[in-house]
N, C-alpha and C. Protein backbone atom coordinates (compact mmCIF):
# COMPACT_ATOMS: atom_id res chain seq x y z
N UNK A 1 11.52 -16.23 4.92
CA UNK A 1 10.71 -15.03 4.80
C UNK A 1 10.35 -14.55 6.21
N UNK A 2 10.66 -13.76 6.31
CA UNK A 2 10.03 -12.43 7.50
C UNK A 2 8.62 -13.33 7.98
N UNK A 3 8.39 -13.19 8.71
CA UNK A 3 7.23 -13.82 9.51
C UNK A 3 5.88 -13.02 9.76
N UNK A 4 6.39 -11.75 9.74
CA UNK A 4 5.05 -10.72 10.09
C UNK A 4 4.53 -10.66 8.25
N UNK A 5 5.90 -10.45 7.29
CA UNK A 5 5.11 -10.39 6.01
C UNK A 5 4.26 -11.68 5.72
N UNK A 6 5.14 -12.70 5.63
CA UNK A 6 4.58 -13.91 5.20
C UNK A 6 2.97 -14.15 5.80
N UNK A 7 2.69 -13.75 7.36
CA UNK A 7 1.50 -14.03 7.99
C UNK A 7 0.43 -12.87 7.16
N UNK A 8 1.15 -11.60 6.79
CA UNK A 8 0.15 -10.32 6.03
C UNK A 8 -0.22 -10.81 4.37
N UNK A 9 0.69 -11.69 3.89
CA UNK A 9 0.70 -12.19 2.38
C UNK A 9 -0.32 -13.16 2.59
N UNK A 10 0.05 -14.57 3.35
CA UNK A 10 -0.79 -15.76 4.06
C UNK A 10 -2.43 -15.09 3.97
N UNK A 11 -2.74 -14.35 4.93
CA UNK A 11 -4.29 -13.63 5.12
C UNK A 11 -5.03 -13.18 3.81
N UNK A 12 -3.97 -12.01 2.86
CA UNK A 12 -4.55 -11.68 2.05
C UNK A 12 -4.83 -13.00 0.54
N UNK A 13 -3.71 -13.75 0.78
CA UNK A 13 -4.13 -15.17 0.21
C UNK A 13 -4.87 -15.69 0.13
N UNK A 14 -5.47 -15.67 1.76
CA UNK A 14 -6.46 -16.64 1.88
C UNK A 14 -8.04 -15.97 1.38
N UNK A 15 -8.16 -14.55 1.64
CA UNK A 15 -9.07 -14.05 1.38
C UNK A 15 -9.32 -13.72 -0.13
N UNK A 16 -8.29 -14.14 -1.12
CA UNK A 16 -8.27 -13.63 -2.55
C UNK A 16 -8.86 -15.28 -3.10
N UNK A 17 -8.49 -16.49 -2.49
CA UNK A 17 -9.44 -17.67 -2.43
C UNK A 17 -10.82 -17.31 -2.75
N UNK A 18 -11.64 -16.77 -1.27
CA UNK A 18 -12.53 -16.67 -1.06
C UNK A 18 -13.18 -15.27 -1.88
N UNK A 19 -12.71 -14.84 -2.64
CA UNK A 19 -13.22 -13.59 -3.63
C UNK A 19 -13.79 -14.46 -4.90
N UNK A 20 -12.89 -15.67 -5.28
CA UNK A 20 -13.23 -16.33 -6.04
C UNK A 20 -15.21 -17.11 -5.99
N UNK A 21 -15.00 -17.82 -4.46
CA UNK A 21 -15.84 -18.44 -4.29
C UNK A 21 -15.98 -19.29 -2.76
N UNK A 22 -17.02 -18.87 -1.95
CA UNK A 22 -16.54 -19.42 -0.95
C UNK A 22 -16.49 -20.94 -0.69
N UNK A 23 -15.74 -21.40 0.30
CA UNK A 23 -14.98 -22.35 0.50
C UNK A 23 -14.66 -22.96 2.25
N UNK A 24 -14.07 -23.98 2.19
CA UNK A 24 -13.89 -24.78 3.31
C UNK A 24 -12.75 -24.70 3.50
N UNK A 25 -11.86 -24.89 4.99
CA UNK A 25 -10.68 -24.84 5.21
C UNK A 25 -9.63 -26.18 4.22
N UNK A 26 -9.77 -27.55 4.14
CA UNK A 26 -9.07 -28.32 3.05
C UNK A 26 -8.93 -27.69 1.50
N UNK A 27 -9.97 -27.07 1.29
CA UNK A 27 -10.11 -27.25 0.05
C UNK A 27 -9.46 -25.58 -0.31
N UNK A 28 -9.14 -24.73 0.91
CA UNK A 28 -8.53 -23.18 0.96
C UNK A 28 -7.23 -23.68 0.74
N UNK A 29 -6.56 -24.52 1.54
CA UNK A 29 -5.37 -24.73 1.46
C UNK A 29 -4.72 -25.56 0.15
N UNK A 30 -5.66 -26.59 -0.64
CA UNK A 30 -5.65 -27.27 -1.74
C UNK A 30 -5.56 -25.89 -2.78
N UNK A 31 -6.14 -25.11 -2.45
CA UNK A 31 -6.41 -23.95 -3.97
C UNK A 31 -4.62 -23.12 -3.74
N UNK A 32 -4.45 -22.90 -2.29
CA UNK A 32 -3.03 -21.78 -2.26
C UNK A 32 -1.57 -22.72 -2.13
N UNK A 33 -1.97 -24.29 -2.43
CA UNK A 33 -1.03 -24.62 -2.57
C UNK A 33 0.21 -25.25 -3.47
N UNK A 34 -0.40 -24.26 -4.53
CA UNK A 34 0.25 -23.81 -6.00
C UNK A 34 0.98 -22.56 -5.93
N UNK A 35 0.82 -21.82 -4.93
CA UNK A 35 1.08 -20.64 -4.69
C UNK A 35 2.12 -20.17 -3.20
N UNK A 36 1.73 -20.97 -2.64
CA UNK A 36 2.45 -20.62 -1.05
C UNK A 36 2.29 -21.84 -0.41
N UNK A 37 2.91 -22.02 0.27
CA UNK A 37 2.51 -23.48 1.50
C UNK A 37 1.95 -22.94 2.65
N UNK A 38 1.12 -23.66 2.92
CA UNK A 38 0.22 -23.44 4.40
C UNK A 38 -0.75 -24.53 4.81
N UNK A 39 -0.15 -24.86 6.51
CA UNK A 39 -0.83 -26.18 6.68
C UNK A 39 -2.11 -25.46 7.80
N UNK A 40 -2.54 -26.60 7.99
CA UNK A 40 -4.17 -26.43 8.80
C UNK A 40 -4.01 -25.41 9.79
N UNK A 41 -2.77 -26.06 10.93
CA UNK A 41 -2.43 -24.92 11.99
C UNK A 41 -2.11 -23.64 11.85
N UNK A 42 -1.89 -23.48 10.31
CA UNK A 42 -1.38 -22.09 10.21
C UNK A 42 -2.91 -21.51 9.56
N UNK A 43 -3.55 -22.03 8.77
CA UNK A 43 -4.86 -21.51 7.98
C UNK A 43 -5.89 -21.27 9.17
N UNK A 44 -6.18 -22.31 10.18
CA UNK A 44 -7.25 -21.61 10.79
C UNK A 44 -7.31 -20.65 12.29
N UNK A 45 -5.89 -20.37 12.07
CA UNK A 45 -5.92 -19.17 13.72
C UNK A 45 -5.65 -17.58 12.12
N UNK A 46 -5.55 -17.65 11.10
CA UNK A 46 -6.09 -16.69 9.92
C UNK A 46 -7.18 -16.53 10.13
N UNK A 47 -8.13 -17.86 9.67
CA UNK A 47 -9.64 -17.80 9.28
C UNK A 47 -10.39 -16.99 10.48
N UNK A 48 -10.21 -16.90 12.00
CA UNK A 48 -10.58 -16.27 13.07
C UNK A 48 -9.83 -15.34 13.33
N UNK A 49 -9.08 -14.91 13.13
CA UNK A 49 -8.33 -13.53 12.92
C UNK A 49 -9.30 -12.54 11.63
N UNK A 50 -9.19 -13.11 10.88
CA UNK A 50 -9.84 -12.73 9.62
C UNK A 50 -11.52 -12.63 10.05
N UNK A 51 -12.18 -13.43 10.97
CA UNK A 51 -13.14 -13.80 11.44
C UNK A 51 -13.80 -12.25 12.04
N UNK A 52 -13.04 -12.43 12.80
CA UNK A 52 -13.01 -11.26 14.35
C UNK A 52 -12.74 -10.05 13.84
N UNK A 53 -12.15 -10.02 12.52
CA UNK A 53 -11.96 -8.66 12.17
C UNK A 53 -12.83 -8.20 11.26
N UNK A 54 -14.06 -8.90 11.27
CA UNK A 54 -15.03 -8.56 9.72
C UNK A 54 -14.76 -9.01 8.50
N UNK A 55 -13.88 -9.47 8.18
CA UNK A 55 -13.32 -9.56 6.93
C UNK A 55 -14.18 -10.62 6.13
N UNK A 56 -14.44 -12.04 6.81
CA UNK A 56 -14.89 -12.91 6.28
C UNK A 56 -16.25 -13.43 7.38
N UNK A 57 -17.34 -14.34 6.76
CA UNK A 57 -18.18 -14.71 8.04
C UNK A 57 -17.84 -16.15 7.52
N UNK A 58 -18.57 -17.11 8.63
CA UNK A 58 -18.72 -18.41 8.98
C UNK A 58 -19.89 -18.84 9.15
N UNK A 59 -20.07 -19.71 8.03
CA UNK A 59 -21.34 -20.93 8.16
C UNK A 59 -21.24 -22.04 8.10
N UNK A 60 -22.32 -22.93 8.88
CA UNK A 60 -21.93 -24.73 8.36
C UNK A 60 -23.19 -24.72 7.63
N UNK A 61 -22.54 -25.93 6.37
CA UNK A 61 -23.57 -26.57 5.08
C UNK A 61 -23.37 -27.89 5.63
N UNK A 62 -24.17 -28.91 5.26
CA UNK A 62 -24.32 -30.47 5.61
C UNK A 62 -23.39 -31.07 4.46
N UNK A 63 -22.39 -31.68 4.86
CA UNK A 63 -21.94 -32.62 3.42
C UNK A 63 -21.64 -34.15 3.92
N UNK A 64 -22.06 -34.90 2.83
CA UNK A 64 -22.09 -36.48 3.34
C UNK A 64 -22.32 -36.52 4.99
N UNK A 65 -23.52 -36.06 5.45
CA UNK A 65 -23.88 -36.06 6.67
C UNK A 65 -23.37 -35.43 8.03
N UNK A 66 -22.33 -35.02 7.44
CA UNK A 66 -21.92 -33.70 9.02
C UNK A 66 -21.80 -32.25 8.29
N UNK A 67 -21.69 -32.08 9.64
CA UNK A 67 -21.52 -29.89 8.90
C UNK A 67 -19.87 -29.76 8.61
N UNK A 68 -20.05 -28.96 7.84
CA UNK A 68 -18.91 -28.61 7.31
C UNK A 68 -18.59 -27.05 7.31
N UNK A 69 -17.87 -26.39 8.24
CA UNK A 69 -17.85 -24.85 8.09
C UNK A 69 -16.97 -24.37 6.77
N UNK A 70 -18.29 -23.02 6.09
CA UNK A 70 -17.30 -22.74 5.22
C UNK A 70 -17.38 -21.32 5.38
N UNK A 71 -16.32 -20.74 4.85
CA UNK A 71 -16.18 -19.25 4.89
C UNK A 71 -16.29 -18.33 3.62
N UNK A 72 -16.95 -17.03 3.62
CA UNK A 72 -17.14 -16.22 2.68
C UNK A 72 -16.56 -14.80 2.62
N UNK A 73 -16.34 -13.97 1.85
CA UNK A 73 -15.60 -12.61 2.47
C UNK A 73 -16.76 -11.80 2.31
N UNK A 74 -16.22 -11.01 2.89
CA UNK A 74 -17.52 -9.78 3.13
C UNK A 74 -16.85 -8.43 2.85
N UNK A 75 -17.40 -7.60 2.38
CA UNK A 75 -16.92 -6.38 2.01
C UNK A 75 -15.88 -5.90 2.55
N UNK A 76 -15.47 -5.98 3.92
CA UNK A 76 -14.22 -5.87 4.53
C UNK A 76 -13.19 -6.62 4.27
N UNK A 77 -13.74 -7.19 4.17
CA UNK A 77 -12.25 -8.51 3.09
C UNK A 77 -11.64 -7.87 1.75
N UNK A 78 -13.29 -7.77 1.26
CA UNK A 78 -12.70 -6.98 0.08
C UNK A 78 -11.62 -5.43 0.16
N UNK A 79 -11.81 -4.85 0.84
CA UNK A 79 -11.62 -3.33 1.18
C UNK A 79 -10.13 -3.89 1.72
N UNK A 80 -9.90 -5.12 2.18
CA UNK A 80 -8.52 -5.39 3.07
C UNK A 80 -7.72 -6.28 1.56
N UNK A 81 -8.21 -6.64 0.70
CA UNK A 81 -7.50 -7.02 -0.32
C UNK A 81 -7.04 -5.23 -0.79
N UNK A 82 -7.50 -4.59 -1.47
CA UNK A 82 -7.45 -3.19 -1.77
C UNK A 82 -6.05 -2.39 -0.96
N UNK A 83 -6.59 -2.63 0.28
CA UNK A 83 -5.71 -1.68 1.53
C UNK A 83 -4.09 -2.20 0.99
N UNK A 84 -4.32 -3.60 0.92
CA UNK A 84 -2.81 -4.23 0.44
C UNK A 84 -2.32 -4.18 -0.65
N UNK A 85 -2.99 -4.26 -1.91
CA UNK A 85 -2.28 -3.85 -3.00
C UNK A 85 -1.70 -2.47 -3.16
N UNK A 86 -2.91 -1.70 -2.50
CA UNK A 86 -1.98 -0.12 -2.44
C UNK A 86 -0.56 -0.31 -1.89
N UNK A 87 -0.80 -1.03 -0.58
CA UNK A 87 0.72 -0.74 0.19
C UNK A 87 1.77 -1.48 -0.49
N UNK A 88 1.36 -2.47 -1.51
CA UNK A 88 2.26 -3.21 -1.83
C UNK A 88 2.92 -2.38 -3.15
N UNK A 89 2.47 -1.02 -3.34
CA UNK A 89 3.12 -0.85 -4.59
C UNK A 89 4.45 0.36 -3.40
N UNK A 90 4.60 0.46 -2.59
CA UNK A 90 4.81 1.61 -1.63
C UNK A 90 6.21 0.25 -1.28
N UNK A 91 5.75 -1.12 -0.87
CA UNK A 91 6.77 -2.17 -0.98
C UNK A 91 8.06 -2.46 -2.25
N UNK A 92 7.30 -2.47 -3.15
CA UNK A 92 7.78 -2.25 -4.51
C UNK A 92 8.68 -1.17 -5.00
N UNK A 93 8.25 -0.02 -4.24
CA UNK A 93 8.87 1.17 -4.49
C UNK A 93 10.06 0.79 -3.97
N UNK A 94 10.30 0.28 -2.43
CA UNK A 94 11.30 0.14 -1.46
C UNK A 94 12.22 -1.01 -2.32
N UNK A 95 11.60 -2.08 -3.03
CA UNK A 95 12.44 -2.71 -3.32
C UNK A 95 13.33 -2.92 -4.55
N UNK A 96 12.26 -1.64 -5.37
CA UNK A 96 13.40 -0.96 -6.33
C UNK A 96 14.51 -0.14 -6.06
N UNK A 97 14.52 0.41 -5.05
CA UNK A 97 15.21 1.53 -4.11
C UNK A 97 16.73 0.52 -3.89
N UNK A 98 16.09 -0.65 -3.17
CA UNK A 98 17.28 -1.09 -2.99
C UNK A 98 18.27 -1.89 -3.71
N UNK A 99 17.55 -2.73 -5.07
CA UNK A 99 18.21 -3.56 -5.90
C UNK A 99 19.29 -2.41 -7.03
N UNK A 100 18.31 -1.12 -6.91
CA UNK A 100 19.02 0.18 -7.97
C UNK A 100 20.45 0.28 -7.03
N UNK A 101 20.65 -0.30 -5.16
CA UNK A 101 21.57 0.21 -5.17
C UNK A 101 21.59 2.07 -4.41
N UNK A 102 19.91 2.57 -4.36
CA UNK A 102 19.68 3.57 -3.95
C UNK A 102 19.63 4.70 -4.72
């Protein structure tokens, strides 16, 4: 897979997680990995991409005695799930275009 899609699919992945309920980086990658593969190195230069762009914020909760950062989406997350399904029907279009043959 294309690398720029896979990283635009990857993000909105991760943030359709966190629509559910927010969450910790193990337990993000445990939920999408029924769905897509993605290891640590690839999930958390997302989570600060995603970070830096509004999309999601960052807090630590205490569990079994250390902090644990977890992440939540924030209305811009939401609005960036949205932005993508639109474009993805505009994808769809293209890829009926080409299986028809044109």
């Amino acid at each position: 897979m294309d690398p720029q899609l896979k990283r635009g699919l990857l993000e909105v992945c991760v943030l359709t997680v966190l629509r559910n309920e927010e969450s910790y980086g193990y337990k993000i990658i445990k939920d999408l990995s029924s769905v897509i593969e993605i290891s640590e190195s690839t999930l958390y230069p997302i989570l600060k991409r995603l970070e830096s762009g509004g999309c999601l914020i960052v807090f630590s909760k205490e569990h079994n005695g250390r902090l644990r950062k977890y992440y939540r989406i924030t209305k811009a997350g939401e609005e960036r799930i949205k932005a993508f399904l639109e474009e993805w029907k505009t994808v769809m279009d293209v890829y009926h275009y080409i299986i028809d043959g044109g």
